[in-house]
N, C-alpha and C. Protein backbone atom coordinates (compact mmCIF):
# COMPACT_ATOMS: atom_id res chain seq x y z
N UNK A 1 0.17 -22.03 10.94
CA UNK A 1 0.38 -22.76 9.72
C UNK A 1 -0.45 -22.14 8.60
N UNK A 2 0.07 -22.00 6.94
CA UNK A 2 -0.29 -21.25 6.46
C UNK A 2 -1.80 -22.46 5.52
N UNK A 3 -2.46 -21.61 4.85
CA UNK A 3 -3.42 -22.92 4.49
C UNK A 3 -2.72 -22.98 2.86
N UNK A 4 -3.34 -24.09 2.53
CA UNK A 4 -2.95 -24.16 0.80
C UNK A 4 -2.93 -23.01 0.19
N UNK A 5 -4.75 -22.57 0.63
CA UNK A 5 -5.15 -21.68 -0.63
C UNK A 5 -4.35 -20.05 -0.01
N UNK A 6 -3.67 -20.03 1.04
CA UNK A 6 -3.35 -18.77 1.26
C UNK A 6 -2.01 -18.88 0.67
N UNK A 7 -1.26 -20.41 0.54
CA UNK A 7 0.48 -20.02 0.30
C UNK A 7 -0.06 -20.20 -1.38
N UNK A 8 -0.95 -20.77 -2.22
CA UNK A 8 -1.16 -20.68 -3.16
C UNK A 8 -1.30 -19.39 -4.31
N UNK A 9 -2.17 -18.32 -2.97
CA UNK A 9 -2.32 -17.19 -3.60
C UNK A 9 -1.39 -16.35 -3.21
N UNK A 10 -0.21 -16.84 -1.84
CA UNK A 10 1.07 -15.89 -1.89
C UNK A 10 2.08 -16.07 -3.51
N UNK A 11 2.07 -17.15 -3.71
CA UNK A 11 2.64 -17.90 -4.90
C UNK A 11 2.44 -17.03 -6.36
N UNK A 12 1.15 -17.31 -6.46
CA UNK A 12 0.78 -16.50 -7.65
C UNK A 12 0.88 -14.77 -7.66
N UNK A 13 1.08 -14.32 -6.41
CA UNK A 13 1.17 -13.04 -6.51
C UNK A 13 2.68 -12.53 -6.59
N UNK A 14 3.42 -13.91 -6.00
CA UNK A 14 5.03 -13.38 -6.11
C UNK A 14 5.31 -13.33 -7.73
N UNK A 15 4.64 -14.04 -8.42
CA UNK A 15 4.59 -14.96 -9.51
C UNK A 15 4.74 -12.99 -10.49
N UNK A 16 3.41 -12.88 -9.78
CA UNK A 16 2.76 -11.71 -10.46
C UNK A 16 3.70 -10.30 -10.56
N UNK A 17 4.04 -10.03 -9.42
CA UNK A 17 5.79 -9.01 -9.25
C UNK A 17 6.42 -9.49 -9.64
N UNK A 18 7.34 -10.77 -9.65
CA UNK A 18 8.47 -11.28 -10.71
C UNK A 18 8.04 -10.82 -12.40
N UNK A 19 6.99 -11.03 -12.85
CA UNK A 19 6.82 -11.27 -14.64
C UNK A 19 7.24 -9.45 -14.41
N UNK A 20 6.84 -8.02 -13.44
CA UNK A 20 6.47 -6.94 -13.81
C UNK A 20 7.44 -6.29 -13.17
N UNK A 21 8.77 -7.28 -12.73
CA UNK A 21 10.07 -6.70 -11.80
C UNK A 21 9.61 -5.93 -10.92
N UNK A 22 8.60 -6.34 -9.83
CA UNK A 22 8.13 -5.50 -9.03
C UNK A 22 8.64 -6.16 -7.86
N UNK A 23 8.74 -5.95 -6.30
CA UNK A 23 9.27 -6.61 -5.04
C UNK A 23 7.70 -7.11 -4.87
N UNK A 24 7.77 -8.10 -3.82
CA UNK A 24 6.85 -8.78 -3.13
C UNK A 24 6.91 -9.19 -2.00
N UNK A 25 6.19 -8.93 -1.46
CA UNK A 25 6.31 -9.69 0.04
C UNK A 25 5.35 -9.52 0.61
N UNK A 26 4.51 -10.77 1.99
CA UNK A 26 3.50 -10.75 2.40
C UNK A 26 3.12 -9.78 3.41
N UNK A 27 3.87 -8.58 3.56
CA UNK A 27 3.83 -7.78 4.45
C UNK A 27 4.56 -6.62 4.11
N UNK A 28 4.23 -4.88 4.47
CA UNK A 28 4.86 -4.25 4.05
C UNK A 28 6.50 -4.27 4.69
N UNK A 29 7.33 -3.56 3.95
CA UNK A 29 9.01 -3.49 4.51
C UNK A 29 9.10 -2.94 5.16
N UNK A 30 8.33 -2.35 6.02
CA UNK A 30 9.12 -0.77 6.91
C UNK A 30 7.59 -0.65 7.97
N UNK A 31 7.88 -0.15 9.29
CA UNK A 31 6.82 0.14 10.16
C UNK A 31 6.76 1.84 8.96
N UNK A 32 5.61 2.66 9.07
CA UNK A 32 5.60 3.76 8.38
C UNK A 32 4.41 4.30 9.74
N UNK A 33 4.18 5.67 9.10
CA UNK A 33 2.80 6.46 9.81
C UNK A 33 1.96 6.26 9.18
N UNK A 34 0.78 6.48 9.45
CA UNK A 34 -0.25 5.41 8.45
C UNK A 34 -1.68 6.11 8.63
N UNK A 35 -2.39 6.39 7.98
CA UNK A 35 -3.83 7.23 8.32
C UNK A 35 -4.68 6.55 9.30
N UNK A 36 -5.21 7.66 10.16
CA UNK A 36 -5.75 7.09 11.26
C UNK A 36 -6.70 5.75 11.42
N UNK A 37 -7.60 5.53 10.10
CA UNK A 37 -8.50 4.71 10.06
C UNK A 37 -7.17 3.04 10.18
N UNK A 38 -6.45 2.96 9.93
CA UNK A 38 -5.71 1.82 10.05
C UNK A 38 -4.95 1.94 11.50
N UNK A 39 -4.51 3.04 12.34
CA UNK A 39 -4.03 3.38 13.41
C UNK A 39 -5.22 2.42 14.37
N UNK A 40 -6.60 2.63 14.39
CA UNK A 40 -7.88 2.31 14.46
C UNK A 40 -8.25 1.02 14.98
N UNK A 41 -7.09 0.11 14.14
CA UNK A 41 -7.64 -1.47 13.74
C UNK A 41 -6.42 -1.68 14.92
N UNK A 42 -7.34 -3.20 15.68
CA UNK A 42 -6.59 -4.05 16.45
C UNK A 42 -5.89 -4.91 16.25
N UNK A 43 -6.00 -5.54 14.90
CA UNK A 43 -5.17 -6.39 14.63
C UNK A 43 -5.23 -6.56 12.69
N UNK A 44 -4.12 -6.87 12.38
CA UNK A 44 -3.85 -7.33 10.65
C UNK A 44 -3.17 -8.29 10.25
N UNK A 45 -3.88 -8.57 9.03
CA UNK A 45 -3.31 -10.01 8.44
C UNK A 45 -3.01 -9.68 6.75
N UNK A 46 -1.75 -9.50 6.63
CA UNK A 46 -1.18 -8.82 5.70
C UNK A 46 -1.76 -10.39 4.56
N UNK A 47 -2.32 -9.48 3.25
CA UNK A 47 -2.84 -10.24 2.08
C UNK A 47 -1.40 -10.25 1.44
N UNK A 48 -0.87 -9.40 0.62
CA UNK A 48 0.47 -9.09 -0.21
C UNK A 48 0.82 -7.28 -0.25
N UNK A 49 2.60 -6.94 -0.57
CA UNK A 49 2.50 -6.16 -0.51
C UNK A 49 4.02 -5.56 -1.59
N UNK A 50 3.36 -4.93 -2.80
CA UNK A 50 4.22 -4.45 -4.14
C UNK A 50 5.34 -3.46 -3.66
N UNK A 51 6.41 -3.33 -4.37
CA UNK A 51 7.04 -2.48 -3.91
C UNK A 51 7.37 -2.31 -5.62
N UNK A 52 6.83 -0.75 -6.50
CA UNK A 52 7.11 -0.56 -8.08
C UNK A 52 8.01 0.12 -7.74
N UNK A 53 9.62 -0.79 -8.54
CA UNK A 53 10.34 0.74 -8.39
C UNK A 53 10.76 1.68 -9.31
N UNK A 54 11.78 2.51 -9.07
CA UNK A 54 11.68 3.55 -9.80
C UNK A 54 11.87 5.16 -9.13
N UNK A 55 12.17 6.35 -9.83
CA UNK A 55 12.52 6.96 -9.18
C UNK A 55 11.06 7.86 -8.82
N UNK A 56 9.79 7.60 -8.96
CA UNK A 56 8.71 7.98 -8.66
C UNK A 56 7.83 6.25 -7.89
N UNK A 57 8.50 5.78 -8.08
CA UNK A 57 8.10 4.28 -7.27
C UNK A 57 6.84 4.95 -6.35
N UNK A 58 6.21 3.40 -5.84
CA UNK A 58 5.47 3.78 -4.93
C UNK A 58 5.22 2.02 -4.63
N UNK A 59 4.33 2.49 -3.56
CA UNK A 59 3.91 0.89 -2.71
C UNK A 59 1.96 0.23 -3.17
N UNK A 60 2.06 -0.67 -3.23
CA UNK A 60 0.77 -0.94 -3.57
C UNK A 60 0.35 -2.52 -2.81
N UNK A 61 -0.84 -2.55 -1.38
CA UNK A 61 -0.55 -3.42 -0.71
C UNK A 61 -2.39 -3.74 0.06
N UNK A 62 -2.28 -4.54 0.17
CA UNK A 62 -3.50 -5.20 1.00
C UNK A 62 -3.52 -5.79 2.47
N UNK A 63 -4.62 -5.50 2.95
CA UNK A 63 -4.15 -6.52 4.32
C UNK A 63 -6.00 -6.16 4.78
N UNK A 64 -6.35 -7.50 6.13
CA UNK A 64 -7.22 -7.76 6.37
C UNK A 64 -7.26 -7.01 7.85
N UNK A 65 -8.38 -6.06 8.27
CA UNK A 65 -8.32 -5.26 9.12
C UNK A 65 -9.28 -6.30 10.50
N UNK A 66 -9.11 -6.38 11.77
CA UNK A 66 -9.96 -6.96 12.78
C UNK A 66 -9.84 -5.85 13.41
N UNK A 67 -11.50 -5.37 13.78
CA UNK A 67 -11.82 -3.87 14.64
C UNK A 67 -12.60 -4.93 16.15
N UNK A 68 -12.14 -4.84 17.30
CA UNK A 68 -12.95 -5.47 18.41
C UNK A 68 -14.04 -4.64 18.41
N UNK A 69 -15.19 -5.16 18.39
CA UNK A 69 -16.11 -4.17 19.00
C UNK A 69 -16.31 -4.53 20.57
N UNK A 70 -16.83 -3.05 21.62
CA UNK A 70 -17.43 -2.95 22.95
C UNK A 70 -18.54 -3.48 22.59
N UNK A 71 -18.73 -4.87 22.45
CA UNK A 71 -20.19 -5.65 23.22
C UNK A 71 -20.06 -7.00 24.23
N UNK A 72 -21.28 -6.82 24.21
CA UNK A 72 -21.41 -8.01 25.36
C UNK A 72 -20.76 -9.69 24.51
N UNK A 73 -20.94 -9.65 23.70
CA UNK A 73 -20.35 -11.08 23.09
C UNK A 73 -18.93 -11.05 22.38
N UNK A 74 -18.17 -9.36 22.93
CA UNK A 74 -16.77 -9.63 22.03
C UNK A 74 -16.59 -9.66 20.75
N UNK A 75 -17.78 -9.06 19.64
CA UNK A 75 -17.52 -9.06 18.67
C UNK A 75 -16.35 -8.53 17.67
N UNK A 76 -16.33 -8.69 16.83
CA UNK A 76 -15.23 -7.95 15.52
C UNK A 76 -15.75 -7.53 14.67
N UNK A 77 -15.37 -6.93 13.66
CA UNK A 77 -15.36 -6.63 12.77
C UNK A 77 -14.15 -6.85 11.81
N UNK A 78 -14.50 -7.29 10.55
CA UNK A 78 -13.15 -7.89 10.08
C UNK A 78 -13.65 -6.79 8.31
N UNK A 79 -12.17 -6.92 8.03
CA UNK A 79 -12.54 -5.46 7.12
C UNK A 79 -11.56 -5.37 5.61
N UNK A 80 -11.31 -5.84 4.96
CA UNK A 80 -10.17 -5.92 3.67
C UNK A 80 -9.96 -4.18 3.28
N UNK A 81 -8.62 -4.11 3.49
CA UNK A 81 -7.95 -2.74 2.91
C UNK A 81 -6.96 -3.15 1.95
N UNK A 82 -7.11 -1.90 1.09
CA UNK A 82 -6.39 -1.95 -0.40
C UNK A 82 -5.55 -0.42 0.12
N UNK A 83 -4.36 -0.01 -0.55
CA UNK A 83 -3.81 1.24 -0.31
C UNK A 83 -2.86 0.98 -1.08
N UNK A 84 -2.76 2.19 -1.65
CA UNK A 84 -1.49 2.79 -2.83
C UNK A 84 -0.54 3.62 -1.71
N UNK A 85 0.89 3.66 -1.47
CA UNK A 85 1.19 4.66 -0.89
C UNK A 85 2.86 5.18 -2.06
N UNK A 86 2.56 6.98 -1.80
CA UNK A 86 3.40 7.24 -2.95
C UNK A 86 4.25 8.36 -1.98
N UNK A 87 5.25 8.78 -2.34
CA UNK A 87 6.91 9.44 -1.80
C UNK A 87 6.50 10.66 -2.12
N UNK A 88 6.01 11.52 -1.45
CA UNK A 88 6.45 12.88 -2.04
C UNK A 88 7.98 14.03 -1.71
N UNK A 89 7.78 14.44 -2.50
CA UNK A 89 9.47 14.93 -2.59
C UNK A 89 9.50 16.15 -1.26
N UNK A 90 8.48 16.71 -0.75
CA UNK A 90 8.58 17.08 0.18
C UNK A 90 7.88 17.51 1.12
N UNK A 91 7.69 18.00 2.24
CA UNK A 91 7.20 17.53 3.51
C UNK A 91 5.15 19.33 3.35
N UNK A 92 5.83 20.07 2.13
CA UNK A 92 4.93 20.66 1.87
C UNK A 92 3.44 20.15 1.57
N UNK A 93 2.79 20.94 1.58
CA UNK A 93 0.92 20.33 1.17
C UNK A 93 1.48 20.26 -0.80
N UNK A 94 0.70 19.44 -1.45
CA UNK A 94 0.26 18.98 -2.39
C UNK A 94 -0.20 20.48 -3.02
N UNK A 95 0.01 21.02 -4.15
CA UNK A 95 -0.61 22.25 -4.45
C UNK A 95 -1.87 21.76 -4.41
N UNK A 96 -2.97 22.96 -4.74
CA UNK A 96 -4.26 22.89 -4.22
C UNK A 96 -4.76 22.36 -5.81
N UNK A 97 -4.42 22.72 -7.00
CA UNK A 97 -4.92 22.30 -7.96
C UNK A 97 -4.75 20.64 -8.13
N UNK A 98 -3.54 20.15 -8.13
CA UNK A 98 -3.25 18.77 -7.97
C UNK A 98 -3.99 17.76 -6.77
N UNK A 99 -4.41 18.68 -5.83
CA UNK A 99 -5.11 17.69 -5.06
C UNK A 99 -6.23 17.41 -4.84
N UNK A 100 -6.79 18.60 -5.47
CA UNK A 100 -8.18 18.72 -6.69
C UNK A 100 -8.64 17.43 -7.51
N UNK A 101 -7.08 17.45 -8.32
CA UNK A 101 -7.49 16.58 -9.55
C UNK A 101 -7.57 14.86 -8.43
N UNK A 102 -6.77 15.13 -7.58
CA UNK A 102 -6.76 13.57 -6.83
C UNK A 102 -7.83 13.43 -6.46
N UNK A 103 -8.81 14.31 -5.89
CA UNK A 103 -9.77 14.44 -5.15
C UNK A 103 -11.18 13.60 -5.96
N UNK A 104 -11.09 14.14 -7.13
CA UNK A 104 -12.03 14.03 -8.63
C UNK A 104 -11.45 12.40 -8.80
N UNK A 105 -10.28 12.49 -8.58
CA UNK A 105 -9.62 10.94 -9.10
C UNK A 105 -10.15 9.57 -8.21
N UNK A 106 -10.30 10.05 -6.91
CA UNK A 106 -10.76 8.93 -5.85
C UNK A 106 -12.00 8.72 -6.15
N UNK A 107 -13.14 9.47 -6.85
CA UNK A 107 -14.45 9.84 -6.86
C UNK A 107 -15.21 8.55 -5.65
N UNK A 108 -14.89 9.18 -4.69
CA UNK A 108 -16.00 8.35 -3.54
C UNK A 108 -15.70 7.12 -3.04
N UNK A 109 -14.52 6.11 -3.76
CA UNK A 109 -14.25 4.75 -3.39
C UNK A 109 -13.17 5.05 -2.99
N UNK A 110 -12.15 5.67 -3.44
CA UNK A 110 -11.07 6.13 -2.07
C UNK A 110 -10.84 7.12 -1.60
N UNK A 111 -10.18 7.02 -0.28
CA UNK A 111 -9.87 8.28 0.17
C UNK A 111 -8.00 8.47 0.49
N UNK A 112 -8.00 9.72 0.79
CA UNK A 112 -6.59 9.84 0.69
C UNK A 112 -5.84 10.58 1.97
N UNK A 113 -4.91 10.28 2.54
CA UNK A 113 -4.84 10.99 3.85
C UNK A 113 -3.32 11.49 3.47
N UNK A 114 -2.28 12.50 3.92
CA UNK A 114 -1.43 12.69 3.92
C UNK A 114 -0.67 12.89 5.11
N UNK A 115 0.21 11.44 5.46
CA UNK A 115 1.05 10.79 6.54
C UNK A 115 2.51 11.05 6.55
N UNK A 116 3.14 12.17 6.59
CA UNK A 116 4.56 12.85 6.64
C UNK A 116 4.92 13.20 5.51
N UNK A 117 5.61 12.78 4.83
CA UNK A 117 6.29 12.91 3.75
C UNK A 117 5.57 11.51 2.19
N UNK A 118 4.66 11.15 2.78
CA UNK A 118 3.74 10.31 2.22
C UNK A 118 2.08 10.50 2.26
N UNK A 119 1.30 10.29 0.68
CA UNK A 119 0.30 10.10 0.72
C UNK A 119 -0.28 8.48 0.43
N UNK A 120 -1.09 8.52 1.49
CA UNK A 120 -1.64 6.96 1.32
C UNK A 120 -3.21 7.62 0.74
N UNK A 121 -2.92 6.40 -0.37
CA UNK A 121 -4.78 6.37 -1.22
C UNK A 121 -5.03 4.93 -0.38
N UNK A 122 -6.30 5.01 0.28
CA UNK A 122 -6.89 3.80 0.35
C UNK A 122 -8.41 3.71 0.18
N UNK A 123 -8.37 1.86 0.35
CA UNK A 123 -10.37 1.65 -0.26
C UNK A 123 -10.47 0.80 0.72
N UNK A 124 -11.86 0.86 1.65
CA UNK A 124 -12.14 -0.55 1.76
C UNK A 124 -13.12 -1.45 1.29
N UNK A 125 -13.08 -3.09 0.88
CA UNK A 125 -13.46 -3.58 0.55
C UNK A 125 -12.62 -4.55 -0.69
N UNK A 126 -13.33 -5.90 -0.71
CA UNK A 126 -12.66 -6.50 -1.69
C UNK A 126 -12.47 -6.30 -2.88
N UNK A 127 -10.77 -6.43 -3.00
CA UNK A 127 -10.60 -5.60 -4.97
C UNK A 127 -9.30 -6.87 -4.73
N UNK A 128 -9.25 -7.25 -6.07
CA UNK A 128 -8.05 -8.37 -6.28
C UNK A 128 -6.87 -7.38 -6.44
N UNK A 129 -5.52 -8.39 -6.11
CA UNK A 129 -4.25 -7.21 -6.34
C UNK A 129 -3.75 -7.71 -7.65
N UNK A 130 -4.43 -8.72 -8.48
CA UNK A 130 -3.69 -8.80 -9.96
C UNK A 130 -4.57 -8.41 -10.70
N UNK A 131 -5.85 -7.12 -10.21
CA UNK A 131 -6.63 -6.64 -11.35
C UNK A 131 -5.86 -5.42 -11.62
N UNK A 132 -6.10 -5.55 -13.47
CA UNK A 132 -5.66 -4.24 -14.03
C UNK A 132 -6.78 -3.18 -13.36
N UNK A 133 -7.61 -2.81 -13.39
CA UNK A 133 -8.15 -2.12 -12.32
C UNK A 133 -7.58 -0.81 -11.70
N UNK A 134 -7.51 -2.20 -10.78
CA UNK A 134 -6.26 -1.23 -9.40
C UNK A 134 -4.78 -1.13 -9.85
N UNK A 135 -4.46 -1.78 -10.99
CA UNK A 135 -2.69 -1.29 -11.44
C UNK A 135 -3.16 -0.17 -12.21
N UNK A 136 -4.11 -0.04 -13.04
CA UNK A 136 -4.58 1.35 -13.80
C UNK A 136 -4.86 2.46 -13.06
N UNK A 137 -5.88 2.82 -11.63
CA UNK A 137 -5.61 3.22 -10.87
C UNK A 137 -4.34 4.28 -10.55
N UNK A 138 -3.76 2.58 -9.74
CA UNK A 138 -2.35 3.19 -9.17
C UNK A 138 -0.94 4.10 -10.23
N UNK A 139 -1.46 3.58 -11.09
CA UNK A 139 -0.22 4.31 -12.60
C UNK A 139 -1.16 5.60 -12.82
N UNK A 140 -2.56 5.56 -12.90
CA UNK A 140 -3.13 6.85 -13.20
C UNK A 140 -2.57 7.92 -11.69
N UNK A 141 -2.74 7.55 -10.84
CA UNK A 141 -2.19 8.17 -9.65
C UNK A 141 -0.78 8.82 -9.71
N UNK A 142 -0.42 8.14 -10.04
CA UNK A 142 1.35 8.15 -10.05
C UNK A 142 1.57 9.23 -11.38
N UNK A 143 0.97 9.04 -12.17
CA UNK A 143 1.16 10.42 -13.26
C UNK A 143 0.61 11.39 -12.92
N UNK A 144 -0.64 11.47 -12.57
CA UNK A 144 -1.25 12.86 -12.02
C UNK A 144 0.07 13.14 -10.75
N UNK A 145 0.78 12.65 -10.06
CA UNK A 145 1.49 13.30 -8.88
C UNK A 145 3.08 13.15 -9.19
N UNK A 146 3.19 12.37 -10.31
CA UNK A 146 4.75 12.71 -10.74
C UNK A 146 5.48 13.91 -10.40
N UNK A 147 4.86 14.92 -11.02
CA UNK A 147 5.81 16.58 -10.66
C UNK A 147 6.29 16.49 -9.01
N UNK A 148 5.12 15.41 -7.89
CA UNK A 148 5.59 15.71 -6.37
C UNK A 148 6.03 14.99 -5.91
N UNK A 149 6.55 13.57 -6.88
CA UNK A 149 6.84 12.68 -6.25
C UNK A 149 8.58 12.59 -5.95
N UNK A 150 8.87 11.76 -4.97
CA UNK A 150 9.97 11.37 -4.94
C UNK A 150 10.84 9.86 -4.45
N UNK A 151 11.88 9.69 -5.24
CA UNK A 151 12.20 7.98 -4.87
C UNK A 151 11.93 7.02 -3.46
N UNK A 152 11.17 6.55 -3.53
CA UNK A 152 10.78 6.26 -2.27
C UNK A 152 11.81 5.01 -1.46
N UNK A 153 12.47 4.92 -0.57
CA UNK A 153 13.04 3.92 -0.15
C UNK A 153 12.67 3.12 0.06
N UNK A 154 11.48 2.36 0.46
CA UNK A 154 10.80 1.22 0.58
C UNK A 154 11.08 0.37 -0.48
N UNK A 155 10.80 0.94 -1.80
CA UNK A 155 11.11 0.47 -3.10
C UNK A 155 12.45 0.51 -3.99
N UNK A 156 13.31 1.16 -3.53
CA UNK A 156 14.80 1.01 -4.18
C UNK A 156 15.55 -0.17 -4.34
N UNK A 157 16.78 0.04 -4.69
CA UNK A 157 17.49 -1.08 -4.70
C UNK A 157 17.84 -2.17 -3.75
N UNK A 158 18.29 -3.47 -3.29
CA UNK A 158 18.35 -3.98 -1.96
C UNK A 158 19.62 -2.98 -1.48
N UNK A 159 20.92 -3.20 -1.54
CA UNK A 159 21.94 -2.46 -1.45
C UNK A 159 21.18 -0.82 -0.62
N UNK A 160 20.68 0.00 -1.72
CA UNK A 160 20.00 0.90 -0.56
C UNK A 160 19.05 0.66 0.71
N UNK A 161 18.66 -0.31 0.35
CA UNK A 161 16.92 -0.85 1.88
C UNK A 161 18.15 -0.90 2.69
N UNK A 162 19.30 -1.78 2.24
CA UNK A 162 20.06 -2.42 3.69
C UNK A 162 21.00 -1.37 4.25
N UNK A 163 21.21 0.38 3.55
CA UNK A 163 21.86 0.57 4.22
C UNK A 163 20.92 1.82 4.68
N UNK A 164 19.47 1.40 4.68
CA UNK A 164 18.61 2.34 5.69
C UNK A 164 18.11 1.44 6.59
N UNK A 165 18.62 -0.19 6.64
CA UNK A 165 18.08 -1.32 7.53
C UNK A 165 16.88 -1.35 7.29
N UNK A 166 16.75 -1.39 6.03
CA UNK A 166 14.74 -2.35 5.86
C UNK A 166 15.85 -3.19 5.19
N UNK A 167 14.98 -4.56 5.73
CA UNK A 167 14.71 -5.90 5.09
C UNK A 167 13.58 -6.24 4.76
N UNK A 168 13.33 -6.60 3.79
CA UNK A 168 12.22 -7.56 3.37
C UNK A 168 12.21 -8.71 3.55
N UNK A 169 10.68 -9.22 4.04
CA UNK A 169 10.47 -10.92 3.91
C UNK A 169 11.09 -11.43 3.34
N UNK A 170 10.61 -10.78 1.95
CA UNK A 170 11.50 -11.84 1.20
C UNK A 170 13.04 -12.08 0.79
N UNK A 171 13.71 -11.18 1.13
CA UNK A 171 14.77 -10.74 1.11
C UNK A 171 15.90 -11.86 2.29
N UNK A 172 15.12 -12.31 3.49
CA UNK A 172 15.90 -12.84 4.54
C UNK A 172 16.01 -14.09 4.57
């Protein structure tokens, strides 16, 4: 059962993609490959998750990480992840100058892994998903890698998700 303050803040965040025609849903659309540090985690509790579209679109999403630790009392570790993930147009490395400038761009609070035909930026730690912030960020991202990007399906039209069979939450 969900609590107030969690369907409250699903609410305001759908709220928040509707005003900016962005998708929403409490979970990403698609199983994907994913950088090892999230491969890592035993269990997640999806916060919200953007889908900007567009033909350089990209994903912008949160979720709460539980790491078991090996001790004697069964501990966890519980862990908030933030991640931008963006389409690149193809399965090549990132030229070396552009991933330079990404490199300079994360300066120390994120890092960036490159997962097939996708780069995921992620942070951990608490960052809100309706701060300009992290939408400044993620748009600064998205212009520095425009020249590599490409339409990402996660984020397209419904008509296209359904005829690669993603559904969205919210969608069903």
């Amino acid at each position: 059962m969900q609590s107030a303050l969690a369907a409250r803040r699903e609410q305001s965040l759908a709220r928040f993609a509707a005003q900016r025609g962005m998708q929403f849903s409490t979970g990403p659309a698609a199983e994907r490959r994913e950088p090892a540090v999230f491969r890592q985690q035993d269990a997640r509790t999806p916060i919200g998750w953007f889908g900007v579209p567009g033909p350089t679109g990209f994903e912008l999403g949160q979720h709460l990480s539980v790491e078991r630790l090996d001790t004697a009392d069964n501990g966890a570790t519980v862990t908030r992840w933030t991640w931008v993930v963006f389409t690149l147009g193809s399965d090549d490395a990132i030229d070396a100058s552009r991933w330079r400038d990404v490199q300079r761009m994360l300066s120390g609070r994120w890092n960036a892994e490159r997962c097939g035909a996708e780069l995921v930026l992620f942070a951990r730690g608490w960052r809100r998903l309706q701060s300009r912030a992290l939408w400044l960020f993620a748009h600064e991202a998205q212009q520095l890698l425009e020249p590599q990007l490409t339409h990402p399906v996660r984020t397209s039209s419904t008509a296209e998700r359904e005829r690669h069979g993603i559904r969205l939450a919210i969608e069903s």
